[in-house]
PDB file of N, CA and C in Angstrom:
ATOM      1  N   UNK A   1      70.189 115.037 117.006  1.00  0.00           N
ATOM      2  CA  UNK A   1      71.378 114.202 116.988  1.00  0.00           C
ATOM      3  C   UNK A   1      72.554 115.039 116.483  1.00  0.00           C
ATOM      4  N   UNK A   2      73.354 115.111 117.207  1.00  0.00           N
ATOM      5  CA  UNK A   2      74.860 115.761 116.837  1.00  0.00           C
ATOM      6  C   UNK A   2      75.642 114.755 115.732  1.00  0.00           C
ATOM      7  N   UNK A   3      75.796 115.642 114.445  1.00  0.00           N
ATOM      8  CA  UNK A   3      77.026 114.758 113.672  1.00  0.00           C
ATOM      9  C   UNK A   3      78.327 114.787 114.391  1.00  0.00           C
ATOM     10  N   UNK A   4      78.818 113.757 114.143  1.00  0.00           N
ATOM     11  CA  UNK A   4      80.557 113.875 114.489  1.00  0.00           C
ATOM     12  C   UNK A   4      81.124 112.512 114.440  1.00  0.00           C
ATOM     13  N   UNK A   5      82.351 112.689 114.415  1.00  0.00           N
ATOM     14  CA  UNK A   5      83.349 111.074 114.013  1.00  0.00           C
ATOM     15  C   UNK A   5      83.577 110.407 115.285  1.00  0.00           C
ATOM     16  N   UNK A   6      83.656 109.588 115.099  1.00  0.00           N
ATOM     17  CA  UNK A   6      83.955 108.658 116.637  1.00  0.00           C
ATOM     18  C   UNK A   6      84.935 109.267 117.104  1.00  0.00           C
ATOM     19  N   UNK A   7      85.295 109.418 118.429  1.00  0.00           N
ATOM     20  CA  UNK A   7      86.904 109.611 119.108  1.00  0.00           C
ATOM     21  C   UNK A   7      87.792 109.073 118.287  1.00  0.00           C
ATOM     22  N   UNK A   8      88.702 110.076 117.990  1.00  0.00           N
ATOM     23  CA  UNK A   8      89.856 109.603 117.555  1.00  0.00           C
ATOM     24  C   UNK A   8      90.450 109.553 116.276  1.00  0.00           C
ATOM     25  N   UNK A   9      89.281 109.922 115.653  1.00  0.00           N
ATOM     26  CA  UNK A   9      89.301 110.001 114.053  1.00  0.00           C
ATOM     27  C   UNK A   9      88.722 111.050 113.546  1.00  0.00           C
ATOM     28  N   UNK A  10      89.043 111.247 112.315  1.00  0.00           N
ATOM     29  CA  UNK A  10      88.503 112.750 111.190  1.00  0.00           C
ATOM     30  C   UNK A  10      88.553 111.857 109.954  1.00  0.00           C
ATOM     31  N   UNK A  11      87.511 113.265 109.403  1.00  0.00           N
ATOM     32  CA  UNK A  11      87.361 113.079 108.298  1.00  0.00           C
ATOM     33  C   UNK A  11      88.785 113.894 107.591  1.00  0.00           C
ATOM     34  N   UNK A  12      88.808 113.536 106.557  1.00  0.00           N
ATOM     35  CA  UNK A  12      89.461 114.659 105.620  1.00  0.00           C
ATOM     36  C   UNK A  12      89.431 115.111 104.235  1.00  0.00           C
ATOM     37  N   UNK A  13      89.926 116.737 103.907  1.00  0.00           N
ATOM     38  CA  UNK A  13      89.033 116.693 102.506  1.00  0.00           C
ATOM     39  C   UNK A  13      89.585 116.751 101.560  1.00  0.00           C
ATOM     40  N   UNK A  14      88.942 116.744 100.406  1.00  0.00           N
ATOM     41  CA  UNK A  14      89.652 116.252  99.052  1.00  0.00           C
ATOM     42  C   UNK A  14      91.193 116.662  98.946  1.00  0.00           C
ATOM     43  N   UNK A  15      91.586 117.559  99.282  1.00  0.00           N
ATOM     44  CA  UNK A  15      92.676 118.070  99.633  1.00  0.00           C
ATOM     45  C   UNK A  15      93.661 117.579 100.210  1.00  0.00           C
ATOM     46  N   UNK A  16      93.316 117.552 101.538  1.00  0.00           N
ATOM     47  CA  UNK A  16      94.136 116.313 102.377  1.00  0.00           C
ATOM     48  C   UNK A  16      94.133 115.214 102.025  1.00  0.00           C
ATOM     49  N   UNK A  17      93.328 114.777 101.147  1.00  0.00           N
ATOM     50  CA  UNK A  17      93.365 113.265 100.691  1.00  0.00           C
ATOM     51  C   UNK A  17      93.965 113.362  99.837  1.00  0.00           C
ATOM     52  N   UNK A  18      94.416 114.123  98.449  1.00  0.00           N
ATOM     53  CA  UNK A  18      94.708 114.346  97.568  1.00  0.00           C
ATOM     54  C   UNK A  18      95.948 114.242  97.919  1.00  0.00           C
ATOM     55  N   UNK A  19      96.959 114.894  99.410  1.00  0.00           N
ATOM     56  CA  UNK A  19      98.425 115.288  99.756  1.00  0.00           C
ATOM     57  C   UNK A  19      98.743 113.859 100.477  1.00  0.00           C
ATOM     58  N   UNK A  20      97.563 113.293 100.843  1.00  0.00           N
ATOM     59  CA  UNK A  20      97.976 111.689 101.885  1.00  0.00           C
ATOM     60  C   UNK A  20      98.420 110.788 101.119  1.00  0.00           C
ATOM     61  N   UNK A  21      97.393 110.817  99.446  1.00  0.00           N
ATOM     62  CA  UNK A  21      97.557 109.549  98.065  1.00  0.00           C
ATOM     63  C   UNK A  21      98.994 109.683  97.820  1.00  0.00           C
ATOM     64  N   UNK A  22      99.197 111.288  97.598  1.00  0.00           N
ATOM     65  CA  UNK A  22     100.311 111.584  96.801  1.00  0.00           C
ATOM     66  C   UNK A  22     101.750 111.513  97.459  1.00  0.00           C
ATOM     67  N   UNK A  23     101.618 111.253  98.883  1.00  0.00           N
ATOM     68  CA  UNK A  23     102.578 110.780  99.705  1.00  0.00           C
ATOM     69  C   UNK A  23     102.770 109.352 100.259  1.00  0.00           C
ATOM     70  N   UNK A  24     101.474 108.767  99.798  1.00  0.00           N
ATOM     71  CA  UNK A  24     101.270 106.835 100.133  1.00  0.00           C
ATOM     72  C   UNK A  24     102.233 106.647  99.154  1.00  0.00           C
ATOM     73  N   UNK A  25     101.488 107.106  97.801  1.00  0.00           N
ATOM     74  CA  UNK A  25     102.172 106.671  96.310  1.00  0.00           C
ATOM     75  C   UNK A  25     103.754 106.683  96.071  1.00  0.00           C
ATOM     76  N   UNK A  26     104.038 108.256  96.787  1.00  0.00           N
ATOM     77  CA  UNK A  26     105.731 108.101  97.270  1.00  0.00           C
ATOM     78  C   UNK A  26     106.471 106.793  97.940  1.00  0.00           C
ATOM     79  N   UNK A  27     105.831 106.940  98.913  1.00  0.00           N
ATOM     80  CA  UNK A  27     106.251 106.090  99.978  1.00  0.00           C
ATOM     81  C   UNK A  27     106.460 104.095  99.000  1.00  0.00           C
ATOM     82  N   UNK A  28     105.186 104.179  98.615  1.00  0.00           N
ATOM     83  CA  UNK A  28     104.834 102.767  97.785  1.00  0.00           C
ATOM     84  C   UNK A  28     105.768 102.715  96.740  1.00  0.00           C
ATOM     85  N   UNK A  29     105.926 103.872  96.056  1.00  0.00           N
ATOM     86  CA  UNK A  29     107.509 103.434  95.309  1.00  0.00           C
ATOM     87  C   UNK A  29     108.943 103.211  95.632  1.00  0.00           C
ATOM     88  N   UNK A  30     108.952 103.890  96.779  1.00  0.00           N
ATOM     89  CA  UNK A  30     110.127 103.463  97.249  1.00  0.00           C
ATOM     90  C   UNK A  30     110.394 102.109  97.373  1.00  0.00           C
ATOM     91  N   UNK A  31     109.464 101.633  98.435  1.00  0.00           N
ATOM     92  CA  UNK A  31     109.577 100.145  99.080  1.00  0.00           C
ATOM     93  C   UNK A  31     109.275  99.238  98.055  1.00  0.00           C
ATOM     94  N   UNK A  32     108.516  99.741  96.823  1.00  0.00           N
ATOM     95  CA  UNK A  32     108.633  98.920  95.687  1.00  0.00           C
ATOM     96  C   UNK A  32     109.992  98.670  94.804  1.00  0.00           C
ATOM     97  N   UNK A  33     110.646  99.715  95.013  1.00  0.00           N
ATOM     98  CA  UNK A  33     112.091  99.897  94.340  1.00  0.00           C
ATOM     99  C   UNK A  33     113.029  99.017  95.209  1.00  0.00           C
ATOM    100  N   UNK A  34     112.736  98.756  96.396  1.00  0.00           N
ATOM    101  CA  UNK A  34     113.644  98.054  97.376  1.00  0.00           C
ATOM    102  C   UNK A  34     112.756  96.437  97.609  1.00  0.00           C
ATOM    103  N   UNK A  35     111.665  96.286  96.924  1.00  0.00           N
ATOM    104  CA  UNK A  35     111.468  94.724  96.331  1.00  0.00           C
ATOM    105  C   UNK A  35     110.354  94.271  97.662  1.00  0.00           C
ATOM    106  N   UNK A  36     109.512  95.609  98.166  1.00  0.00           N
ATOM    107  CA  UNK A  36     108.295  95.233  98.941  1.00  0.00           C
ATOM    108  C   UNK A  36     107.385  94.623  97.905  1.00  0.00           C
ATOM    109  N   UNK A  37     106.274  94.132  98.144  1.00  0.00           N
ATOM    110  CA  UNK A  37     105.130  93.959  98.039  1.00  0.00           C
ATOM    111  C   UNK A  37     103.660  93.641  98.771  1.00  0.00           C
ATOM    112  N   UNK A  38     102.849  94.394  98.218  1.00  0.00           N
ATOM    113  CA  UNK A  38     101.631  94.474  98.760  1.00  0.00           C
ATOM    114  C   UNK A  38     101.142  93.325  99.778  1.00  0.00           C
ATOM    115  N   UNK A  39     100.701  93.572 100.915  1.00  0.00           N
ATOM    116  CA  UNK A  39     100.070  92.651 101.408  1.00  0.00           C
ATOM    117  C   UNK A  39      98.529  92.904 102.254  1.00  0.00           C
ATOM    118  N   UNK A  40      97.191  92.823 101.612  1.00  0.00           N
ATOM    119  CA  UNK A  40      96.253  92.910 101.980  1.00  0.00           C
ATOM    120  C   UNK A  40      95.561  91.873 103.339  1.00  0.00           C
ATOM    121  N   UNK A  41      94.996  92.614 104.729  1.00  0.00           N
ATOM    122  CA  UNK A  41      94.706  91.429 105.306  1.00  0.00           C
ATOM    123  C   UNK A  41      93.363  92.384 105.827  1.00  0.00           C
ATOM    124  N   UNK A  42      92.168  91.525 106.845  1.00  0.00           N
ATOM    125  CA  UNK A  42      90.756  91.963 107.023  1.00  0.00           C
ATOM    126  C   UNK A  42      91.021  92.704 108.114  1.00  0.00           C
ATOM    127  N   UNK A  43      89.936  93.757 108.144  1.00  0.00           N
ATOM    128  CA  UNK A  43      90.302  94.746 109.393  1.00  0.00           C
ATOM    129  C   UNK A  43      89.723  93.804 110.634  1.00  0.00           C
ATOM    130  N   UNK A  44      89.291  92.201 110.534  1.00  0.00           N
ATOM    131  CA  UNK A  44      89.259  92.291 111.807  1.00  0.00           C
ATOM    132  C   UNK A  44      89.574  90.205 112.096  1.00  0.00           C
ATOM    133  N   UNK A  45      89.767  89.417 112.918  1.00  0.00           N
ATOM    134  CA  UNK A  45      90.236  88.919 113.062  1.00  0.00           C
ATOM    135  C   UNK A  45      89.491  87.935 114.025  1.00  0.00           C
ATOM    136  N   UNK A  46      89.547  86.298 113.974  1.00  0.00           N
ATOM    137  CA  UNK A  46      88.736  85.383 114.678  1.00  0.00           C
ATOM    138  C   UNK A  46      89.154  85.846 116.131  1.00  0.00           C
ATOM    139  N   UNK A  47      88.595  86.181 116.892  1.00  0.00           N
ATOM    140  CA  UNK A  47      88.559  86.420 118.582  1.00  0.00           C
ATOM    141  C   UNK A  47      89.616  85.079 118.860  1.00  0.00           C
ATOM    142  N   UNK A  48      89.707  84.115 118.520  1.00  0.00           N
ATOM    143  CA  UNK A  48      90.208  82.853 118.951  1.00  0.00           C
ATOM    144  C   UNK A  48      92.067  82.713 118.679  1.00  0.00           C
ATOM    145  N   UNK A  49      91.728  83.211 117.426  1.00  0.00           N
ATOM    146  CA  UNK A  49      92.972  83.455 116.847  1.00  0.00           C
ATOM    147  C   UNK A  49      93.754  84.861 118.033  1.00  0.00           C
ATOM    148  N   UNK A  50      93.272  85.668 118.021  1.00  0.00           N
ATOM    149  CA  UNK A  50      94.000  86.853 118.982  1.00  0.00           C
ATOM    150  C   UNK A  50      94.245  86.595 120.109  1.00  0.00           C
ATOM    151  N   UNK A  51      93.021  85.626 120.940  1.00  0.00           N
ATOM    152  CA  UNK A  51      93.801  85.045 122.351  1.00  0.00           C
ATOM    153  C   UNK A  51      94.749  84.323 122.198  1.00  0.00           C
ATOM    154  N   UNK A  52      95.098  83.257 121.382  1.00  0.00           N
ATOM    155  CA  UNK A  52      96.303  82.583 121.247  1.00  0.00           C
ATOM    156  C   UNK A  52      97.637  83.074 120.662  1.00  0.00           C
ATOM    157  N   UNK A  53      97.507  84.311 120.188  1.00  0.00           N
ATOM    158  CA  UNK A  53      98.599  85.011 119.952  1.00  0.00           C
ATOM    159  C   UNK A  53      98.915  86.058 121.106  1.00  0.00           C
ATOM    160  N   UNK A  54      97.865  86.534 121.685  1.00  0.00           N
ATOM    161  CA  UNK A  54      98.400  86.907 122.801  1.00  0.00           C
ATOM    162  C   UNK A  54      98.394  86.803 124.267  1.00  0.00           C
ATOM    163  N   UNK A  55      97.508  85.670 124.450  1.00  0.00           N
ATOM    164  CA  UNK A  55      97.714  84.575 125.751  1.00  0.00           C
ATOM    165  C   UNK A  55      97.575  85.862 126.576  1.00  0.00           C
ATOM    166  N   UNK A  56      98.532  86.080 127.880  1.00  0.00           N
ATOM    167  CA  UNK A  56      98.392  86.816 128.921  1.00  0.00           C
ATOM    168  C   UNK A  56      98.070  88.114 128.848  1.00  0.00           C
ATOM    169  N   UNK A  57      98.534  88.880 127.373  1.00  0.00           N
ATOM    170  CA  UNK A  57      97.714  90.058 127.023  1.00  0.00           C
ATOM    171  C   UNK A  57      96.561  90.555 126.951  1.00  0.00           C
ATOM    172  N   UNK A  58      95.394  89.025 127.231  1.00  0.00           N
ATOM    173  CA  UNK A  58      94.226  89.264 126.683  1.00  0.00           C
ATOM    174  C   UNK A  58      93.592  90.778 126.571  1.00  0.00           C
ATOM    175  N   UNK A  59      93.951  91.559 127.473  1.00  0.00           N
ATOM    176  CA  UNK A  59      92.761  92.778 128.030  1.00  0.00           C
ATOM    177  C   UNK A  59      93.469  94.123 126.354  1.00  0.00           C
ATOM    178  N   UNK A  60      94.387  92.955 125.624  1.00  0.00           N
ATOM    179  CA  UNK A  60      94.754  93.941 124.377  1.00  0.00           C
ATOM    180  C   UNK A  60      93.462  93.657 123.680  1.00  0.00           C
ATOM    181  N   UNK A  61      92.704  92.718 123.720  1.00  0.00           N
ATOM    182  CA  UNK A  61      91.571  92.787 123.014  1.00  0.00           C
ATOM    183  C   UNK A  61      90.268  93.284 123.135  1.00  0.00           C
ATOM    184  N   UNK A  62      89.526  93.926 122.594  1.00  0.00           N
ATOM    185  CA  UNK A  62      87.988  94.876 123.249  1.00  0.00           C
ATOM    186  C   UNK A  62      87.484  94.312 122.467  1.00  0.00           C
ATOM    187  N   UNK A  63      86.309  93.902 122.814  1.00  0.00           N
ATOM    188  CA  UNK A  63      85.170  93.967 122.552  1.00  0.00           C
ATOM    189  C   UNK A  63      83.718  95.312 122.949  1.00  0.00           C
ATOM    190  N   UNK A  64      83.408  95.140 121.924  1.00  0.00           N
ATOM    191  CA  UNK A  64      82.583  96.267 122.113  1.00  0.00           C
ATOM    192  C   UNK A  64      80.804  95.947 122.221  1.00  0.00           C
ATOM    193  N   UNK A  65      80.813  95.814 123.362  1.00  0.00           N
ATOM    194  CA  UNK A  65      79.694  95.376 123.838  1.00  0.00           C
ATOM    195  C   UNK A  65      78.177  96.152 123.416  1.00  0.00           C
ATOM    196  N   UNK A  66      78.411  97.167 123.618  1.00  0.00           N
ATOM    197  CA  UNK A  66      77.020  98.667 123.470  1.00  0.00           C
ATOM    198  C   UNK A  66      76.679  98.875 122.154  1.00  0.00           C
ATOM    199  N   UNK A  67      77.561  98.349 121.208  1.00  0.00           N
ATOM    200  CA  UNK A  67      77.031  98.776 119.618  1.00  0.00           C
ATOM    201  C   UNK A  67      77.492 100.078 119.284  1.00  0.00           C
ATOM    202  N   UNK A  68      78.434 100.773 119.859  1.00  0.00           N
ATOM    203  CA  UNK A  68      78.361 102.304 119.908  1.00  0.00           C
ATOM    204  C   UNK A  68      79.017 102.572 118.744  1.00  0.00           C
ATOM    205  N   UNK A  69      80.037 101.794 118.014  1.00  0.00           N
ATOM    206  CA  UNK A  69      80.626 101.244 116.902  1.00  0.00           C
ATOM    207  C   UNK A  69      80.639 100.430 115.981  1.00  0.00           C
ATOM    208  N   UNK A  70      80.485 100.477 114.532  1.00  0.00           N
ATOM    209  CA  UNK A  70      80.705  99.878 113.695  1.00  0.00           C
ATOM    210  C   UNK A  70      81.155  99.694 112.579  1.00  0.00           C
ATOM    211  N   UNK A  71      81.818  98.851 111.460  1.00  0.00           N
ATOM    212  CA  UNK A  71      82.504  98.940 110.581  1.00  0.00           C
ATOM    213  C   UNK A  71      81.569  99.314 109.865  1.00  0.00           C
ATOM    214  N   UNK A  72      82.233 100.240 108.645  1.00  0.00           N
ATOM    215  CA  UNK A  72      81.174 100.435 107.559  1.00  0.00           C
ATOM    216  C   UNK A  72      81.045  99.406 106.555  1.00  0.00           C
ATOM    217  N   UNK A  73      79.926  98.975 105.886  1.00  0.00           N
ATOM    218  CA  UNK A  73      80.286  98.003 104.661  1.00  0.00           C
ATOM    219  C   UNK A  73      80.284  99.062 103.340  1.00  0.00           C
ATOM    220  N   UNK A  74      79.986 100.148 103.030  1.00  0.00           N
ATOM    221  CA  UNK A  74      80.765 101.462 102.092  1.00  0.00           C
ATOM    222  C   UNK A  74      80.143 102.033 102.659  1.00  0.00           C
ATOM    223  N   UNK A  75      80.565 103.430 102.021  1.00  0.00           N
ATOM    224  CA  UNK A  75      80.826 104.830 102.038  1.00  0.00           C
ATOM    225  C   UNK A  75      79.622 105.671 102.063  1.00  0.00           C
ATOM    226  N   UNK A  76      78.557 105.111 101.933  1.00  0.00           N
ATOM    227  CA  UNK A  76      77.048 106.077 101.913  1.00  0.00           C
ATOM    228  C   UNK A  76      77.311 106.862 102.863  1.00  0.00           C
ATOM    229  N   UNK A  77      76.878 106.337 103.947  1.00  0.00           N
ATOM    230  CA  UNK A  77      76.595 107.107 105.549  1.00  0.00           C
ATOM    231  C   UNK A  77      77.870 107.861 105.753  1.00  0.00           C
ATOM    232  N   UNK A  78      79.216 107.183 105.412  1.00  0.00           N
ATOM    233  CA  UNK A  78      79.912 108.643 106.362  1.00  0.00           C
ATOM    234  C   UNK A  78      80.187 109.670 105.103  1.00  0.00           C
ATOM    235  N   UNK A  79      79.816 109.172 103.786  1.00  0.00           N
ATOM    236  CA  UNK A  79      79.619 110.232 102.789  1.00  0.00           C
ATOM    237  C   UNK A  79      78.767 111.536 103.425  1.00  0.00           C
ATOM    238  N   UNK A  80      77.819 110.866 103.514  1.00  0.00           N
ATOM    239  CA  UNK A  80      76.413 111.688 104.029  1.00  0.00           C
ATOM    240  C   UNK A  80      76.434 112.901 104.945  1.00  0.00           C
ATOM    241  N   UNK A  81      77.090 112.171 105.832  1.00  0.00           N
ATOM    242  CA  UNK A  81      77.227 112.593 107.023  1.00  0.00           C
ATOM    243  C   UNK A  81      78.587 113.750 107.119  1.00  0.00           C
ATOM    244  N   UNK A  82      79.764 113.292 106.342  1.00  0.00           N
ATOM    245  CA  UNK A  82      80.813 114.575 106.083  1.00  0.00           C
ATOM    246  C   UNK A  82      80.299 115.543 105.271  1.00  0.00           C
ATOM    247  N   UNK A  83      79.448 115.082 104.139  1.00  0.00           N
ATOM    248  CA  UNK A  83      78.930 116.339 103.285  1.00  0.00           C
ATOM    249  C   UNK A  83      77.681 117.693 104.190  1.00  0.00           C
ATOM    250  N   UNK A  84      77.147 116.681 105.231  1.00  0.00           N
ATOM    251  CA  UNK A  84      76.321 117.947 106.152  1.00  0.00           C
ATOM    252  C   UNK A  84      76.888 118.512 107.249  1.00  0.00           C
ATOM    253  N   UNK A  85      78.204 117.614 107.339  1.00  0.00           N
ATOM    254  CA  UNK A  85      78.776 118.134 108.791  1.00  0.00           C
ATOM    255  C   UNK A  85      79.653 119.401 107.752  1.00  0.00           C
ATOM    256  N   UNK A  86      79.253 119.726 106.423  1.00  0.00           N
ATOM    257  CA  UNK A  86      80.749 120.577 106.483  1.00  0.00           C
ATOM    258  C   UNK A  86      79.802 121.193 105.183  1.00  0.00           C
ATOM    259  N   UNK A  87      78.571 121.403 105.376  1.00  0.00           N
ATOM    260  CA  UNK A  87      77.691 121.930 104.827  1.00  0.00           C
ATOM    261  C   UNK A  87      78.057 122.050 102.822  1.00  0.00           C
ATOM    262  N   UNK A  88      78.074 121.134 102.530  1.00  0.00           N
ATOM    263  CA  UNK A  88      78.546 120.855 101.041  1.00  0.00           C
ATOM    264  C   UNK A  88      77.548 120.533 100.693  1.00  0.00           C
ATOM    265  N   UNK A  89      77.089 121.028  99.061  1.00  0.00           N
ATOM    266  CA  UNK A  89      75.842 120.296  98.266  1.00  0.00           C
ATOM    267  C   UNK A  89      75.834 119.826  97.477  1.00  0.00           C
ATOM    268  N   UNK A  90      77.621 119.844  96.747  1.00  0.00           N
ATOM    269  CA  UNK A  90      77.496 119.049  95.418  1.00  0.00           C
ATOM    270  C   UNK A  90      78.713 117.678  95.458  1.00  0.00           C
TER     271      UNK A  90
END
């Protein structure tokens, strides 16, 4: 079995994550200084609810029939899986 990330996505490493936080955190103060606030919503959404918001658009919605994808519920597996794809042991 070949490791690798789905199309379309990467991993990235402590590093890059370290320069992404430290530029969210920028970004989050700003729009906090100008009187944003946080708004958390689920990565995914009642099928029912999306046809009625987008009526004739439907074909904006996929379903993914084959299983070839799935959300993670945490971090084990693609832990796992970045630490051998990039040959790390600790």
């Amino acid at each position: 079995m070949e490791l690798r990330t789905p199309k379309g996505t990467n991993d990235y490493s402590p590093e890059e994550s370290t320069l992404y936080t430290n530029v969210l955190d920028k970004i989050k103060s700003i729009f906090t200084l100008h009187g944003a606030v946080p708004l958390e919503t689920p990565v995914f959404e009642l099928k029912s609810i999306l046809l009625n918001k987008y009526g004739e658009d439907y074909k904006l919605i996929y379903d993914v029939h084959d299983g070839s994808l799935a959300l993670r519920y945490d971090l084990t597996v693609p832990f796992a899986r970045y630490m051998s794809m990039n040959k790390l042991k600790k």
